[in-house]
Protein backbone atom coordinates (compact mmCIF):
# COMPACT_ATOMS: atom_id res chain seq x y z
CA UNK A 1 6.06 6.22 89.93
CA UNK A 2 6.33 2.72 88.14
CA UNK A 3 2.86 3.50 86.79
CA UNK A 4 3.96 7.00 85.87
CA UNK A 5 6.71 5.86 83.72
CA UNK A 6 4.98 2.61 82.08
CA UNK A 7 2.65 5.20 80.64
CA UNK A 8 5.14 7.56 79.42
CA UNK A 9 6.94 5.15 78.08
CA UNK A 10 3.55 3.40 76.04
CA UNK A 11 2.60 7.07 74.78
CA UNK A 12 6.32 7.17 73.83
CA UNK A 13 5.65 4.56 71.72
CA UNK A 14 2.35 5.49 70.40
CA UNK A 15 3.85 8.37 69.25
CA UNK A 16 6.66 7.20 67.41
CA UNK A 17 3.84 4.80 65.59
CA UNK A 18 2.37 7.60 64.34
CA UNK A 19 5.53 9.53 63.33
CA UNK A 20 6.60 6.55 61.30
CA UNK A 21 3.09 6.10 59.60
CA UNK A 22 3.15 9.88 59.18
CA UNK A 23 6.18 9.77 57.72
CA UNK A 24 5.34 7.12 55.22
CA UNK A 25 2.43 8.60 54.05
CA UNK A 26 4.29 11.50 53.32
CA UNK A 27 6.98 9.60 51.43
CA UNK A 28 3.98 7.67 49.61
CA UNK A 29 2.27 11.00 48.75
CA UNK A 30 5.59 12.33 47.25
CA UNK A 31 6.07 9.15 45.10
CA UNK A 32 2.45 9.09 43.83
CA UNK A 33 2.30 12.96 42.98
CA UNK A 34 5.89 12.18 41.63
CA UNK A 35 4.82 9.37 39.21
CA UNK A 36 1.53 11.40 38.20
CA UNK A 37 3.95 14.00 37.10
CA UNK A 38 5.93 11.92 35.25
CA UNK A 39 3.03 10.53 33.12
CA UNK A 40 1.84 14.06 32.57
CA UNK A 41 5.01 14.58 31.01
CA UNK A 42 4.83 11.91 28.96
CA UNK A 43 1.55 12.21 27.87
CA UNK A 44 2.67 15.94 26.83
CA UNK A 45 5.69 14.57 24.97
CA UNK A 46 3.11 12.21 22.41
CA UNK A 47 0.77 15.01 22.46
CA UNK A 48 3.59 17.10 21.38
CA UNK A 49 4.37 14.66 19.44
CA UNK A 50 1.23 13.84 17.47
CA UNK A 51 0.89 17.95 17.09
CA UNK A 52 3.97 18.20 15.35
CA UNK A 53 3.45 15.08 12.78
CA UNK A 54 -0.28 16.73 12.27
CA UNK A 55 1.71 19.93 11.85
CA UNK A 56 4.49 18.74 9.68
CA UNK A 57 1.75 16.74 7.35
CA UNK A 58 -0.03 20.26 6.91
CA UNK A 59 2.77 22.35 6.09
CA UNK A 60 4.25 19.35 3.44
CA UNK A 61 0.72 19.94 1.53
CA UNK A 62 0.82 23.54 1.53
CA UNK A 63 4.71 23.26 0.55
CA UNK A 64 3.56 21.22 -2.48
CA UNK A 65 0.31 23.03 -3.84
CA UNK A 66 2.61 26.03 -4.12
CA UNK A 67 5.60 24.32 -5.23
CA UNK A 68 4.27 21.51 -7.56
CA UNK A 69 6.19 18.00 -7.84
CA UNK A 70 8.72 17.81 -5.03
CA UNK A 71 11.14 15.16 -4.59
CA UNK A 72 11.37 13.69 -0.85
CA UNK A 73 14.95 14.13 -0.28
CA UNK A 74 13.93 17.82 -0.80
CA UNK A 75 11.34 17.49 1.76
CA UNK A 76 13.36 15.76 4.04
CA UNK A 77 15.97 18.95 4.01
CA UNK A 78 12.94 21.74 4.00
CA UNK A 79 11.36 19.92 7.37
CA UNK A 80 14.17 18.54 8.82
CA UNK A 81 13.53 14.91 9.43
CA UNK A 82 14.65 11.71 7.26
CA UNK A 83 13.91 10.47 3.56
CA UNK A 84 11.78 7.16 5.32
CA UNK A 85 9.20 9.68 7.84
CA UNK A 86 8.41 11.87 4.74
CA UNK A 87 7.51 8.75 2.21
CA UNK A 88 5.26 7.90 5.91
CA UNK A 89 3.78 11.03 5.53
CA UNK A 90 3.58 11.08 2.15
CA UNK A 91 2.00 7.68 1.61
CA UNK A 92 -0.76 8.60 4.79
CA UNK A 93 -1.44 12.17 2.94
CA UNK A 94 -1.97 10.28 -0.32
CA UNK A 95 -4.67 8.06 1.68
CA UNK A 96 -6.25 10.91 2.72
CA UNK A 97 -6.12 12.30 -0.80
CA UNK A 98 -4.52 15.19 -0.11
CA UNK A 99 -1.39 14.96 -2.05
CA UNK A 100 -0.67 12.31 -5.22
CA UNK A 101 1.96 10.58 -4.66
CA UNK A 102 4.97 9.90 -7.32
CA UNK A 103 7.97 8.10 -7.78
CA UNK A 104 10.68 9.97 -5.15
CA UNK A 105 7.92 12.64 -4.34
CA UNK A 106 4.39 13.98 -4.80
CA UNK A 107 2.47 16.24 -6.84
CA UNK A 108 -0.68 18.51 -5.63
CA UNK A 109 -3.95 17.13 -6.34
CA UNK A 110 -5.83 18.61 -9.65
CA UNK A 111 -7.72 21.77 -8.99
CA UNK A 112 -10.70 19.96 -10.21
CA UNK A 113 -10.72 17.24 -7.82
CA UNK A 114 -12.61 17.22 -4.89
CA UNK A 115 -9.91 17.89 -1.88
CA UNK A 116 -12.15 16.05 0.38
CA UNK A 117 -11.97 12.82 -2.38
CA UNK A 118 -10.59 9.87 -1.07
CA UNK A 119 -7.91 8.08 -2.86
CA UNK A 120 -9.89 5.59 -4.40
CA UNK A 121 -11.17 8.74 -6.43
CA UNK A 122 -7.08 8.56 -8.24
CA UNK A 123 -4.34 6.52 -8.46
CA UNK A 124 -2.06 7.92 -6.45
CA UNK A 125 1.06 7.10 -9.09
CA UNK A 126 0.42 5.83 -12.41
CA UNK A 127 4.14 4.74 -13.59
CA UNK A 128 3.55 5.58 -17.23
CA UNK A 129 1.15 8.56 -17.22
CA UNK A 130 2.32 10.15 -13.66
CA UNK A 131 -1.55 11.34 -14.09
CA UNK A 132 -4.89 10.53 -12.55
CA UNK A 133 -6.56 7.10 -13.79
CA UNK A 134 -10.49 6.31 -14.45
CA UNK A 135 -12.62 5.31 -11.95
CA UNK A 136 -13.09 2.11 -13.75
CA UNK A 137 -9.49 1.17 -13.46
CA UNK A 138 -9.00 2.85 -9.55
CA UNK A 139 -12.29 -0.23 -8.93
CA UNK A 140 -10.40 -2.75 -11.17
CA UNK A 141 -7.51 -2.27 -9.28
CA UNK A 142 -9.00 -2.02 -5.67
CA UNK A 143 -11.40 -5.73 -6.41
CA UNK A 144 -7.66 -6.80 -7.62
CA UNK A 145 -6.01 -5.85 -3.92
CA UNK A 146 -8.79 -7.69 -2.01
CA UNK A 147 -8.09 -10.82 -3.26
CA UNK A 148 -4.67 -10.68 -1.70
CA UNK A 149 -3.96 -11.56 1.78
CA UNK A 150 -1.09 -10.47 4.16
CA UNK A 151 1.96 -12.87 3.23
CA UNK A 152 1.41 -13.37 -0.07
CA UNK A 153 3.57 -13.57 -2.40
CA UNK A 154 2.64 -12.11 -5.58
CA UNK A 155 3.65 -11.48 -9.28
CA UNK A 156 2.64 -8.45 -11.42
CA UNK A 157 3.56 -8.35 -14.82
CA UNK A 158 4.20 -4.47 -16.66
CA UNK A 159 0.93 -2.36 -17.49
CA UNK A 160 -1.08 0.35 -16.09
CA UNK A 161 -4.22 -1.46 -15.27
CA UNK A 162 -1.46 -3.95 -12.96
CA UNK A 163 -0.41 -0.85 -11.37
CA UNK A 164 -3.82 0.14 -10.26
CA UNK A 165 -3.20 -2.90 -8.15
CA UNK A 166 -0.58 -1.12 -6.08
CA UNK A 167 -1.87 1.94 -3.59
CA UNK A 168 -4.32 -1.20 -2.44
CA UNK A 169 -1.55 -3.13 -1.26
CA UNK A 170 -0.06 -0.35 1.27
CA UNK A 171 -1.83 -1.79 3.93
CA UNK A 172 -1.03 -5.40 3.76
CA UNK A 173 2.10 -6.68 5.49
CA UNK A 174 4.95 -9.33 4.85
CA UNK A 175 4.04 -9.36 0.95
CA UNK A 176 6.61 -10.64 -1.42
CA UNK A 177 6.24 -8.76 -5.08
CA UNK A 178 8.30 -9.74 -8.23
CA UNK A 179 7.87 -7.58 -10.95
CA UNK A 180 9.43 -7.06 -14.10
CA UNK A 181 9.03 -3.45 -14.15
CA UNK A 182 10.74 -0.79 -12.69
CA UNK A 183 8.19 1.73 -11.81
CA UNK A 184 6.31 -1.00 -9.81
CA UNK A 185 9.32 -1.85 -8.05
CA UNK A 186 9.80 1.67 -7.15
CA UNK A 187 6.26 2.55 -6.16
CA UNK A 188 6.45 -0.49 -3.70
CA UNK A 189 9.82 0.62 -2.43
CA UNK A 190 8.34 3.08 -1.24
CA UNK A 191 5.33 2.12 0.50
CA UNK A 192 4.43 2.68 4.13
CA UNK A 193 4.58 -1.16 4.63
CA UNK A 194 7.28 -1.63 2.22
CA UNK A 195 7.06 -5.82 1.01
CA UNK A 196 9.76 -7.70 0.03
CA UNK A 197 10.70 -6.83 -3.77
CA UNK A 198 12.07 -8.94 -6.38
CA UNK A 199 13.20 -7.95 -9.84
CA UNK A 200 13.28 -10.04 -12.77
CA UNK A 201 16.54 -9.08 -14.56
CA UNK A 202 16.93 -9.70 -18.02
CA UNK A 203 16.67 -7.30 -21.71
CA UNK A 204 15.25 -4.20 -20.92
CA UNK A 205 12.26 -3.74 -23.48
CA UNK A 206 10.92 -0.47 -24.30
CA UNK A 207 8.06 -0.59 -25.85
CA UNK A 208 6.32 -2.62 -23.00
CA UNK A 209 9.02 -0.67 -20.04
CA UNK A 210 9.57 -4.24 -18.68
CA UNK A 211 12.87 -6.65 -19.05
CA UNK A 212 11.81 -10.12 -21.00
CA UNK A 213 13.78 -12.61 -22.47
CA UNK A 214 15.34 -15.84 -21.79
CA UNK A 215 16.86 -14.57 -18.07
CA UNK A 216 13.75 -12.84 -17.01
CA UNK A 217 11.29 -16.46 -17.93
CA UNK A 218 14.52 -18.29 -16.02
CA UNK A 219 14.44 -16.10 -12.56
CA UNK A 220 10.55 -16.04 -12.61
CA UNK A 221 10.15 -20.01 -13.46
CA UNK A 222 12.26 -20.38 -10.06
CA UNK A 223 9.82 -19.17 -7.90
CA UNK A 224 6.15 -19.84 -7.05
CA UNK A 225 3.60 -17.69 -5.74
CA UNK A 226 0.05 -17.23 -4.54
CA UNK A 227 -0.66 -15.11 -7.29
CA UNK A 228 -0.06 -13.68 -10.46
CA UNK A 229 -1.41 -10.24 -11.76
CA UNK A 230 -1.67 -10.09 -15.23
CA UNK A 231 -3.00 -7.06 -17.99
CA UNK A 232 -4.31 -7.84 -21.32
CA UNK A 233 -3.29 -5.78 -24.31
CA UNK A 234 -6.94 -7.36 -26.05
CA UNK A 235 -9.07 -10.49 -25.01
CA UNK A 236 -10.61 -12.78 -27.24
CA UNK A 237 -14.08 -14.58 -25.97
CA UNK A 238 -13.36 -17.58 -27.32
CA UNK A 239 -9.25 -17.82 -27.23
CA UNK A 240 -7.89 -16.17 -23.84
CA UNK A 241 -5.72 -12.68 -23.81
CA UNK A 242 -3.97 -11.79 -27.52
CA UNK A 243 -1.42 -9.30 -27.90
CA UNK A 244 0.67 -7.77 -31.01
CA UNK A 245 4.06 -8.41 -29.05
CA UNK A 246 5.61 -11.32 -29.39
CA UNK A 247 7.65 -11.03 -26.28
CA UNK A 248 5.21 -13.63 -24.24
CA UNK A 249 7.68 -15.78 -22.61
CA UNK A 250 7.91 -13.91 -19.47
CA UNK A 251 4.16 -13.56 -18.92
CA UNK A 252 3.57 -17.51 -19.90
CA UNK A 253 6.04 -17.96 -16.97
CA UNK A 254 4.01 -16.37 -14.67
CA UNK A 255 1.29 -17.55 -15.32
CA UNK A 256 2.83 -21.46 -14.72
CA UNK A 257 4.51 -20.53 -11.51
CA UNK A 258 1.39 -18.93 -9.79
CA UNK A 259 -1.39 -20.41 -8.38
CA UNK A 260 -3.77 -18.54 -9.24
CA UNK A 261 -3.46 -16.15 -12.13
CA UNK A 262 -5.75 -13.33 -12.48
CA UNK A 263 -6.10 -10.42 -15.42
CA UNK A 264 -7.10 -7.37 -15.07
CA UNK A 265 -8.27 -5.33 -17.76
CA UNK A 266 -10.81 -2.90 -18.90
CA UNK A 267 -14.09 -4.20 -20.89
CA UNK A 268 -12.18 -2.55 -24.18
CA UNK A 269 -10.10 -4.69 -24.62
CA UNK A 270 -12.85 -7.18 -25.60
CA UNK A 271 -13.04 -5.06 -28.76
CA UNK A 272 -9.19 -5.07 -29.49
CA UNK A 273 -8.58 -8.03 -32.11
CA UNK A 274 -4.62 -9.19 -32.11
CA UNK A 275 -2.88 -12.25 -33.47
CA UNK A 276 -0.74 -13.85 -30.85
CA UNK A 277 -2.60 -15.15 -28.52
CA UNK A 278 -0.71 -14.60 -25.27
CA UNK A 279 -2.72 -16.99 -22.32
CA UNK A 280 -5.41 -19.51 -23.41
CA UNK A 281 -8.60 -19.18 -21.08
CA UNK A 282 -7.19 -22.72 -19.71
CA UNK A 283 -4.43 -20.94 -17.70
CA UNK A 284 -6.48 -18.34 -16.57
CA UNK A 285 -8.46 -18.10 -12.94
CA UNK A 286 -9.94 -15.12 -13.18
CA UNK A 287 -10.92 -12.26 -14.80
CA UNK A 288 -11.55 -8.63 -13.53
CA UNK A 289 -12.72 -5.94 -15.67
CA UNK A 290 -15.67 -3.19 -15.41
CA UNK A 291 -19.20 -3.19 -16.04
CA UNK A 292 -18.91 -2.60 -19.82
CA UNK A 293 -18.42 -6.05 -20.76
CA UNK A 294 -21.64 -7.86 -21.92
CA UNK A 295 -23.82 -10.37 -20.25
CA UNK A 296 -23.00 -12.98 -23.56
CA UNK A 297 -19.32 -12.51 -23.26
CA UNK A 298 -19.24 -12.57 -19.39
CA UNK A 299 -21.29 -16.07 -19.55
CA UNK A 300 -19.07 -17.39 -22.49
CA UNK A 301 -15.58 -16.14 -20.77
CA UNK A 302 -17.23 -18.00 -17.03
CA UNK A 303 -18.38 -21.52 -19.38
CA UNK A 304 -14.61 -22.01 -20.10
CA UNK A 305 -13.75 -22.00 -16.50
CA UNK A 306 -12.86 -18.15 -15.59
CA UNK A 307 -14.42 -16.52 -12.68
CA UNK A 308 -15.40 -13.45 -14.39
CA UNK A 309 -15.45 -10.18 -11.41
CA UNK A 310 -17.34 -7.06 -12.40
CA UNK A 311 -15.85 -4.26 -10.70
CA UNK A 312 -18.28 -1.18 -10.19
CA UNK A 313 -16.57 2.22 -9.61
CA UNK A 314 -19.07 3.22 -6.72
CA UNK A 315 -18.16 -0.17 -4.63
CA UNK A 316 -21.01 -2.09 -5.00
């Protein structure tokens, strides 16, 4: 009988060994179908996600070809969603070159552009035109925006060839701008990786749509930066960059506070003869303009110190 119950009692306990490891494979099963199902569901809500954005992108395009210029706090209302994801969606579509972007909105691309063009086919917002630019400035612009590096801080004086500079910088991060203009403050406001703006104050002048003057020279004089972007109303070979305005104080101070100070501007403007000269070739690093200049005038422009960069529409 002792025998008897010894046994009963060991298979007692045999089977209570597997009842518990039953048991916890069960509860283990539960927990890992359990946690599977929970990252289904989450992987649903990005794809979900991701759909709608993809979605939403679409239907803002077709919403502006049939519309025309539309303003983003109108967008924000028609797709329900706030002012800061539509200029995200409006600064990626403008990548893609899909949409053009402008100051508080976008515009459909021309008919006769290629919808399958990339941005670097258009400026995506020229502050003075609000219009597509020439290739020749889009490259100018683009060889401009590689020489900058994330956390630079930059200066770019008013023009339009300086803001060909600006759809290149959208993908650089923790850059500080001062400008003296208030479409290039605006355009950079509202950038996908928006940098830290500053505005020169100071009189507002309208020919040139930038503040100069005493004030403006004082607030840019008090900074420094890496450097400074400059246009050039017409070069001369032998002098530097001329100009008929006589408002040159702010752009001198630029060009002193930066370390290096580079113009952009279009081979023309070796052909446009003006009496104030506005920076001697001395204070200038380097020049960027297209492949129209000459050989002569490139190697005369480089033998007074200026790297002179061509920059060729197609990249190369």
């Amino acid at each position: 009988m002792k025998v008897i119950v010894e046994t009963v009692e060991c298979g007692r306990c045999v089977c209570g060994l597997f009842c518990r490891l039953f048991m916890a494979c069960s509860q283990l099963e539960q927990r890992v179908h359990k946690g599977l199902a929970r990252r289904r569901q989450e992987y649903e809500v990005i794809l979900k996600s991701s759909k709608s954005v993809e979605q939403r992108r679409q239907q803002i395009v077709a919403w502006v070809k049939e519309h025309g210029q539309s303003q983003v706090e109108d967008l924000a209302v028609r797709f329900a969603t706030s002012e800061v994801t539509i200029r995200k969606d409006l600064a990626a579509l403008s990548q893609q070159g899909l949409l053009i972007r402008q100051f508080g909105g976008a515009v459909p691309v021309p008919s006769s552009t290629n919808s399958n063009a990339g941005p670097s086919q258009f400026i995506t917002n020229d502050p003075f035109t609000n219009s597509t630019t020439s290739p020749a400035i889009n490259a100018i612009g683009q060889l401009a925006a590689s020489l900058v590096k994330p956390g630079n801080k930059l200066v770019i004086d008013c023009g339009s060839t300086t803001a060909s500079i600006l759809p290149h910088l959208s993908q650089l991060d923790d850059l500080v701008v001062m400008t003296n203009t208030l479409s290039t403050a605006n355009y950079l406001t509202q950038s996908e990786k928006e940098p830290t703006v500053l505005m020169v104050g100071g009189t507002w002048d309208a020919q040139s749509q930038s503040f100069q003057g005493a004030m403006a020279e004082q607030l840019v004089s008090a900074y420094s930066f890496d450097i400074a972007f400059i246009g050039a109303a017409g070069i001369d070979v032998n002098r530097g960059t001329t100009t008929f305005n006589e408002l040159i104080g702010v752009t001198r101070a630029m060009a002193v506070a930066a370390s290096k100070v580079v113009i952009v501007a279009s081979s023309k403007k070796l052909t446009h003869k003006m009496p104030n000269l506005e920076l001697s070739w001395k204070n200038i690093s380097v020049l960027i303009t297209d492949e129209g200049i000459c050989e002569q005038d490139k190697l005369n422009i480089e033998n007074q110190g200026v790297t002179v960069l061509i920059a060729a529409p197609s990249g190369e």
